[in-house]
N, C-alpha and C. Protein backbone atom coordinates (compact mmCIF):
# COMPACT_ATOMS: atom_id res chain seq x y z
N UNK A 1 0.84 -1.17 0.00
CA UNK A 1 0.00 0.00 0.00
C UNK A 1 0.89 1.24 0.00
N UNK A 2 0.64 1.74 -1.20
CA UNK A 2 1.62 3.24 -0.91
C UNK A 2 0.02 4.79 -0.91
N UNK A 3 0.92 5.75 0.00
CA UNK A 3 0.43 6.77 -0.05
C UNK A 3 1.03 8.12 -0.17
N UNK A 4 0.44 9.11 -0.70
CA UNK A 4 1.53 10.62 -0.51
C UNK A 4 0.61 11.57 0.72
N UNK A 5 1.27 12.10 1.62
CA UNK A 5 0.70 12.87 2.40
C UNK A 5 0.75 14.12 1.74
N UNK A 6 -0.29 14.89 1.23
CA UNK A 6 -0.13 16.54 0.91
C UNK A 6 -0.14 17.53 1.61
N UNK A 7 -1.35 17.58 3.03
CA UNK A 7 -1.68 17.96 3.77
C UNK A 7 -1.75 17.72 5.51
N UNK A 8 -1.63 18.48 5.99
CA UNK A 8 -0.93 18.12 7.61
C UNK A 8 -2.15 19.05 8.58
N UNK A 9 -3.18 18.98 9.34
CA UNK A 9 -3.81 19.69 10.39
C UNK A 9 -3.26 19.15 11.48
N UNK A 10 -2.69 20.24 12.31
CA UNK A 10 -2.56 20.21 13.70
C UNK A 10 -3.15 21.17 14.51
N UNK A 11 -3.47 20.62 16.03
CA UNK A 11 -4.08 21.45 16.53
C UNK A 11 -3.77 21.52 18.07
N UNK A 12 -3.70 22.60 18.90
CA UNK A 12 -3.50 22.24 20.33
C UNK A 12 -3.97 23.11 21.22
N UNK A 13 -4.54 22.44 22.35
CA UNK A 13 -5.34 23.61 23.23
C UNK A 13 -5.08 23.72 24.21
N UNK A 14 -5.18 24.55 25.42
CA UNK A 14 -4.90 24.60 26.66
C UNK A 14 -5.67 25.05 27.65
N UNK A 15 -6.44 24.95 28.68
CA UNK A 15 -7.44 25.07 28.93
C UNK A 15 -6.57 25.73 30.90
N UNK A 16 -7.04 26.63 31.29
CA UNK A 16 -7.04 27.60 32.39
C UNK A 16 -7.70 28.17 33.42
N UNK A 17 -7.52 27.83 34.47
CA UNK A 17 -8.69 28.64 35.32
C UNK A 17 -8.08 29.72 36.08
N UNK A 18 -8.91 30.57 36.14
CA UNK A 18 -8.84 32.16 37.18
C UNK A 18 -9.96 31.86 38.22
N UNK A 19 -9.09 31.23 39.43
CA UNK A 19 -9.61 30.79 40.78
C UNK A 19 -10.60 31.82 41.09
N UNK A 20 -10.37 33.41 41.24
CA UNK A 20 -10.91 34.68 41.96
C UNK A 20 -12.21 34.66 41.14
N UNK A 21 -12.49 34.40 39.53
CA UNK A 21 -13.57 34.58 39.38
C UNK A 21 -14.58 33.17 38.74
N UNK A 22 -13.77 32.19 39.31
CA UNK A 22 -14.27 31.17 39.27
C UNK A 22 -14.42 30.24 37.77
N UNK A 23 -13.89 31.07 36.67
CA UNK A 23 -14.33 30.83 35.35
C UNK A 23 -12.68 29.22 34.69
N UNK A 24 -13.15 29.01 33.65
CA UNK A 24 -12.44 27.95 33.05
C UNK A 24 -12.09 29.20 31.62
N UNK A 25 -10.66 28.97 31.37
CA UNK A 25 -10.66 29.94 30.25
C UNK A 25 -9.29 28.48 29.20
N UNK A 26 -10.57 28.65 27.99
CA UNK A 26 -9.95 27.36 26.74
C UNK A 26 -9.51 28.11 25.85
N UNK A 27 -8.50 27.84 25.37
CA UNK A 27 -7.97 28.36 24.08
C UNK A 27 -7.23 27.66 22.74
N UNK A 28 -8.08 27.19 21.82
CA UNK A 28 -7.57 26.40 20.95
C UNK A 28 -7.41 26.43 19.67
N UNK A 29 -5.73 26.56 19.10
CA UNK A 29 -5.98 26.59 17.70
C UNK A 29 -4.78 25.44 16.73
N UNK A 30 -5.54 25.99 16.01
CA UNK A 30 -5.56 24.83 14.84
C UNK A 30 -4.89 25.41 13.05
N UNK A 31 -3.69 24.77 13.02
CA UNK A 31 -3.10 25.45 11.75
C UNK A 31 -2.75 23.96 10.51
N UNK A 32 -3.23 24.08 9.34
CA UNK A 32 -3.06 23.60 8.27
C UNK A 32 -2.09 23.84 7.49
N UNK A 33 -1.22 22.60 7.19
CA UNK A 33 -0.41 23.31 6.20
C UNK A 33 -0.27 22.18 5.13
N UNK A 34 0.08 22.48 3.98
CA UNK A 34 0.21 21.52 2.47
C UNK A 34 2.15 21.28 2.81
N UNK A 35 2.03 19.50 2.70
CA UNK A 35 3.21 19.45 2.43
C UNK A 35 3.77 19.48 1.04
N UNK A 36 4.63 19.90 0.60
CA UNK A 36 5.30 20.05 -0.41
C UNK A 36 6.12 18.21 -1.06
N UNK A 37 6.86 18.23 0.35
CA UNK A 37 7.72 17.33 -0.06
C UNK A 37 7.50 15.81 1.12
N UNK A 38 7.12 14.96 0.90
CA UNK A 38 6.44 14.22 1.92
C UNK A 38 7.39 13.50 2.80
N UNK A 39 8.60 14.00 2.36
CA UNK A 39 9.74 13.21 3.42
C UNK A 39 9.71 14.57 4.35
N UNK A 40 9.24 15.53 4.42
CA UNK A 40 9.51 16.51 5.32
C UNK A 40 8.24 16.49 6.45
N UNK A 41 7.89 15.52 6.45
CA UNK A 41 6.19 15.66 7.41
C UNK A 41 6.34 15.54 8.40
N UNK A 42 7.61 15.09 9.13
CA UNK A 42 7.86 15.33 10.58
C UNK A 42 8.08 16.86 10.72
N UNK A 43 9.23 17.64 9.80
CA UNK A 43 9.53 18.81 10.46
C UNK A 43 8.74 19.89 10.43
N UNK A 44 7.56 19.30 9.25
CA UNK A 44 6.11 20.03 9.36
C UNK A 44 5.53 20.03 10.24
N UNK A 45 5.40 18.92 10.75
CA UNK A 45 4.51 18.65 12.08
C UNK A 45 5.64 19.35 13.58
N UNK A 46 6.75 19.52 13.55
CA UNK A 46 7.54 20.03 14.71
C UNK A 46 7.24 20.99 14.49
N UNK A 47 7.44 21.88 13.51
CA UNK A 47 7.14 23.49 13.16
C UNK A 47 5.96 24.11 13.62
N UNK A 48 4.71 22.98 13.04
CA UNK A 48 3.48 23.71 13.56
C UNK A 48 3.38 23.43 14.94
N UNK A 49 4.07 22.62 15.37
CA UNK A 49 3.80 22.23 17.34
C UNK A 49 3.96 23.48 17.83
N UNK A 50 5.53 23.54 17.57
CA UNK A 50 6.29 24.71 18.04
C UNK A 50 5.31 25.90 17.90
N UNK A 51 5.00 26.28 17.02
CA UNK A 51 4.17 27.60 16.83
C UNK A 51 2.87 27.87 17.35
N UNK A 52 2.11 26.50 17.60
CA UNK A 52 1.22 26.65 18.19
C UNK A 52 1.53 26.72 19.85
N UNK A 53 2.46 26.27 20.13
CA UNK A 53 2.80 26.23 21.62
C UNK A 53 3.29 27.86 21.94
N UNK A 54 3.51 28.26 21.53
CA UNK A 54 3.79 29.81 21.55
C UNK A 54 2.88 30.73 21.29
N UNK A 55 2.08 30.54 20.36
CA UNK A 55 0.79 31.48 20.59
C UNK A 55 -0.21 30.84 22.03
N UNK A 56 -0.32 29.44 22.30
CA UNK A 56 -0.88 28.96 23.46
C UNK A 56 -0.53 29.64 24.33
N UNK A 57 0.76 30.26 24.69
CA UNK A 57 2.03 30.71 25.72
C UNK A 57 1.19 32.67 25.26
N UNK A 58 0.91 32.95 24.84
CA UNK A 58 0.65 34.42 24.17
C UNK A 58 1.73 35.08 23.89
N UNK A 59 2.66 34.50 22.92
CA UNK A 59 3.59 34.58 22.40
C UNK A 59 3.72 34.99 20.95
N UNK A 60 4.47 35.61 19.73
CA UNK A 60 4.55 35.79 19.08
C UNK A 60 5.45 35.79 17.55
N UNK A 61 5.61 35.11 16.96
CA UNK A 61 6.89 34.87 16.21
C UNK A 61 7.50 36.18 15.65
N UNK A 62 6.30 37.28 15.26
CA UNK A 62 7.11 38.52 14.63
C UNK A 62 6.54 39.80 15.87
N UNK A 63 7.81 40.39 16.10
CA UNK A 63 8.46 41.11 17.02
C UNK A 63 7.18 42.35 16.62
N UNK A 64 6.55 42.70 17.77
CA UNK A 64 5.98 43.95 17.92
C UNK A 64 6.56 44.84 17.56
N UNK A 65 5.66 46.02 16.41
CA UNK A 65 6.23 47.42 16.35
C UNK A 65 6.26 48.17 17.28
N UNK A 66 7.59 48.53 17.75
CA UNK A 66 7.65 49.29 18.99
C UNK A 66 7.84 50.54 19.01
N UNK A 67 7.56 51.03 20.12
CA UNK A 67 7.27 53.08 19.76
C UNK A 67 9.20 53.28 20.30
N UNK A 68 8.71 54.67 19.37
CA UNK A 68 10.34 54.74 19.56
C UNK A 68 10.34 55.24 21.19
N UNK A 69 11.79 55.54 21.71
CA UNK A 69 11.42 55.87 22.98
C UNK A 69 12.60 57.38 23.06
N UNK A 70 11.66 58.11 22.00
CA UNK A 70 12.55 59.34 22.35
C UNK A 70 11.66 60.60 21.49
N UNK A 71 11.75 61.22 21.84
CA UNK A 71 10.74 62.51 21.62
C UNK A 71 11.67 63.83 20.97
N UNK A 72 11.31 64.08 19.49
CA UNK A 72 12.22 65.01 19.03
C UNK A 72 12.23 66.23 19.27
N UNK A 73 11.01 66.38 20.08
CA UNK A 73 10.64 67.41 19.85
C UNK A 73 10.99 68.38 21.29
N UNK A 74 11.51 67.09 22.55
CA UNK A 74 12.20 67.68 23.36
C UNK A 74 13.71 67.68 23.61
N UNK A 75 14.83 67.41 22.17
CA UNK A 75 16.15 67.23 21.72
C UNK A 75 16.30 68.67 21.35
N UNK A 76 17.02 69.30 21.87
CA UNK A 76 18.00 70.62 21.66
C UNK A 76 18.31 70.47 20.02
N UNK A 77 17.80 71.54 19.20
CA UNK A 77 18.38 71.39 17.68
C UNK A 77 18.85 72.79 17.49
N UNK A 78 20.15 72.75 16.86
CA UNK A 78 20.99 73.91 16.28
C UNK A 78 20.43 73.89 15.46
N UNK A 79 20.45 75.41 13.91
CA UNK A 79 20.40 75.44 12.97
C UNK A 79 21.93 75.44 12.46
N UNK A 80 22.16 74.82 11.09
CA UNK A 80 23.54 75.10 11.01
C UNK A 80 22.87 74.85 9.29
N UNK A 81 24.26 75.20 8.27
CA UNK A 81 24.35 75.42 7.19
C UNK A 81 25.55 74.26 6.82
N UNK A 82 25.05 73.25 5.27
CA UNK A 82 25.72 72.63 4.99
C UNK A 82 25.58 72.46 3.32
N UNK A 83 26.45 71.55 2.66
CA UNK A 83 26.41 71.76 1.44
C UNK A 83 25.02 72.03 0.27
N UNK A 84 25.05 70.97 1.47
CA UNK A 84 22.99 71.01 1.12
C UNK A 84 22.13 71.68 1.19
N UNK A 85 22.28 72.79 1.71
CA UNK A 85 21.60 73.89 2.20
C UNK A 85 21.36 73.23 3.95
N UNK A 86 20.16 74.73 4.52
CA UNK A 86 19.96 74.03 5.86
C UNK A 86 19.50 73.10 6.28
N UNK A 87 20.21 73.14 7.58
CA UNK A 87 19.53 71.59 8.66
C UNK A 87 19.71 72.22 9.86
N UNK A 88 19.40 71.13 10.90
CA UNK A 88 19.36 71.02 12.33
C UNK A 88 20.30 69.99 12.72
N UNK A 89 21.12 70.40 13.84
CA UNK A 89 22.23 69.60 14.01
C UNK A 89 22.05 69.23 15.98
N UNK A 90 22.16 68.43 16.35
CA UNK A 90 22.19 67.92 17.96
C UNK A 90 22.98 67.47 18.48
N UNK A 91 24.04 67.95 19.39
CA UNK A 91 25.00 67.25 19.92
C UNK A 91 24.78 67.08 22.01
N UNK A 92 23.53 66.72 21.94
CA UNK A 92 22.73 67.07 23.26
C UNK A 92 22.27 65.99 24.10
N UNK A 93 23.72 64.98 24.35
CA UNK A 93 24.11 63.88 25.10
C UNK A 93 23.58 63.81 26.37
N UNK A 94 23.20 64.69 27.04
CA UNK A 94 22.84 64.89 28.19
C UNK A 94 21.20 64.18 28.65
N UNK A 95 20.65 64.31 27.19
CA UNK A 95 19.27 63.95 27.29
C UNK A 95 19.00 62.93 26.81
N UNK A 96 17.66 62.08 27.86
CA UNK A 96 17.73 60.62 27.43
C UNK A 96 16.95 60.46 26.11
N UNK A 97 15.90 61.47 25.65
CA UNK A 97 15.94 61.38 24.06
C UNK A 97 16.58 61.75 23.01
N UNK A 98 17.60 61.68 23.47
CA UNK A 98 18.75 62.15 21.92
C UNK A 98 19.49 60.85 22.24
N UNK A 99 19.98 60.31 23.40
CA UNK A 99 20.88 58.94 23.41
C UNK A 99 20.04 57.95 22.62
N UNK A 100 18.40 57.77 22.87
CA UNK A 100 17.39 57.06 22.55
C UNK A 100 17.85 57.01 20.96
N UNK A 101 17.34 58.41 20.61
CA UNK A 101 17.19 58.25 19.08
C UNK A 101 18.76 58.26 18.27
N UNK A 102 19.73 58.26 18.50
CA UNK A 102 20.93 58.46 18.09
C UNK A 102 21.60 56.49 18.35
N UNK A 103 21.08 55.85 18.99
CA UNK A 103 21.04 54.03 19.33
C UNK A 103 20.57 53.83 17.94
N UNK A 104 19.18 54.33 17.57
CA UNK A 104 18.33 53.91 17.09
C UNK A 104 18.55 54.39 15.60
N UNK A 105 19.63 55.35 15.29
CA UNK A 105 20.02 56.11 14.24
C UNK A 105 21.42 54.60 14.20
N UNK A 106 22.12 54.64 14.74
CA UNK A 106 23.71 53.73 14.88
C UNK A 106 22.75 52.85 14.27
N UNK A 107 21.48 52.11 15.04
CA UNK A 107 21.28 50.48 14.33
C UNK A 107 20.22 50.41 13.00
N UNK A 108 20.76 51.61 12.53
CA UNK A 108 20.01 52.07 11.14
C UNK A 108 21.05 52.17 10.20
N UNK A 109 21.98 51.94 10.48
CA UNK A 109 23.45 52.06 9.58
C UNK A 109 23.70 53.55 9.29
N UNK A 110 23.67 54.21 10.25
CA UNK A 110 23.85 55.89 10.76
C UNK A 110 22.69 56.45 9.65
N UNK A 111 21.79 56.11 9.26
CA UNK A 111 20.57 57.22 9.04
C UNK A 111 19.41 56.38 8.64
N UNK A 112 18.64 57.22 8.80
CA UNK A 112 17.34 56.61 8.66
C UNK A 112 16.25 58.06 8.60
N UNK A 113 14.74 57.42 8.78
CA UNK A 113 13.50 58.63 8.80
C UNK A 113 12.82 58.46 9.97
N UNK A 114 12.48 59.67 10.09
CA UNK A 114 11.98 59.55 11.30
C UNK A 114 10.64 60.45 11.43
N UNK A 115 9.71 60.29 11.25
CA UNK A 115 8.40 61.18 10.77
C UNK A 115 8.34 61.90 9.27
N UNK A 116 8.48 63.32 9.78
CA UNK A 116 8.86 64.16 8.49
C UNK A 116 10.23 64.60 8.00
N UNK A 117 11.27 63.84 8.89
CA UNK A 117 12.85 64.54 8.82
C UNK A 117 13.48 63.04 8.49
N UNK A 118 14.34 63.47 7.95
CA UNK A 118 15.79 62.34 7.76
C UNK A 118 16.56 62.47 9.06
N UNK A 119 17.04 61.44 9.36
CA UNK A 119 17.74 61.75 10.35
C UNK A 119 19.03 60.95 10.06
N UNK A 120 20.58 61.87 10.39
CA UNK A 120 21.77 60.98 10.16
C UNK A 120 22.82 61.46 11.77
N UNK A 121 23.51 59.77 11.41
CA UNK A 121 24.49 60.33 12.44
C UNK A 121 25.77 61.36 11.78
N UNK A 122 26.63 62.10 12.61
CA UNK A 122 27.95 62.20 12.25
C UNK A 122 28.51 61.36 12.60
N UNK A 123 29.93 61.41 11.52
CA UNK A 123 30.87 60.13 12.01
C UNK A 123 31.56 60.43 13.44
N UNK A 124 31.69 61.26 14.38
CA UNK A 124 32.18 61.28 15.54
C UNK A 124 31.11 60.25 16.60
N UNK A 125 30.26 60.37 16.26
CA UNK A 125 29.53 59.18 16.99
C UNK A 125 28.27 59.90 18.26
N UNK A 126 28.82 61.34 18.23
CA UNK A 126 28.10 61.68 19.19
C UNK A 126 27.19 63.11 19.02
N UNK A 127 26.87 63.36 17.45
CA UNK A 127 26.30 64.65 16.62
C UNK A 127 25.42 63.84 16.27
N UNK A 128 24.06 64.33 16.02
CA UNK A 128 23.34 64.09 15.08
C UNK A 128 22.43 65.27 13.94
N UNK A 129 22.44 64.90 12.87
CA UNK A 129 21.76 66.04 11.84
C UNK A 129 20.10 65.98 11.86
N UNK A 130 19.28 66.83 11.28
CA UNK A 130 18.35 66.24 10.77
C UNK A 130 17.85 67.76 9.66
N UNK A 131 17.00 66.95 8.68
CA UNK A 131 16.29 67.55 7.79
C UNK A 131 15.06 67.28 7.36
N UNK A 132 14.23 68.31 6.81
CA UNK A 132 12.49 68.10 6.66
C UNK A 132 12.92 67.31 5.61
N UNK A 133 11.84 65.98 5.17
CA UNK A 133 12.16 65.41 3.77
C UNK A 133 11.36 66.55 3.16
N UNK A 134 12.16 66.45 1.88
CA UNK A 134 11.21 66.79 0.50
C UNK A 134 9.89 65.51 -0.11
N UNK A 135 8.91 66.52 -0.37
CA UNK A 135 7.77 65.82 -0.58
C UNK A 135 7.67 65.74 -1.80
């Protein structure tokens, strides 16, 4: 007897109680997937375990968009003049939203956007520029 598996449902639930208000709290889900290649139906079936055991857990595989944690609008900005015409320049270490957004500029490969402005580092490591984008 031969067969091809195409398709794989798994499912897993976990079921909870909250003593204080006396209730039973169930939560169960259930993910389908098409196998491709039918020698792979174990690591299909580990994959969807795994994933369901983590949303069971209220867990998440892709990382929450997180708010930035720095406010531009309370960062000290110079005006200064550059090839480009003007900008705003910050060298205002002191405050925990300029360290915030200047982390967050470094793990942007020194620039990035940031609302309505570009924002770049200088190469000293401890300036930052910014400019209105053009629309």
């Amino acid at each position: 007897m031969s067969f091809k598996v195409i398709k794989l449902t798994v499912g897993k639930g976990k079921t909870t109680t909250n003593e204080k208000q006396s209730e039973w709290i169930r939560r169960y889900y259930e993910a389908e997937v098409v196998i491709e290649d039918e020698h792979q139906i174990e690591l299909a079936r580990g994959s969807v375990e795994a994933l369901l055991d983590m949303w069971l857990k209220g867990e998440s595989i892709t990382p929450q968009e997180q708010k930035p944690r720095y406010d531009m609008a309370k960062i000290r900005w110079e005006q200064a003049e550059g090839s480009s015409g003007p900008y705003e320049k910050s060298s205002d270490v002191g405050d925990p939203n300029f360290k915030n957004l200047l982390k967050d500029v470094q793990a942007h490969k020194g620039k990035m956007t940031v609302g309505d402005f570009f924002v770049w580092a200088f190469q000293n490591g401890a300036t930052l520029g910014r400019k209105k984008r053009q629309k």
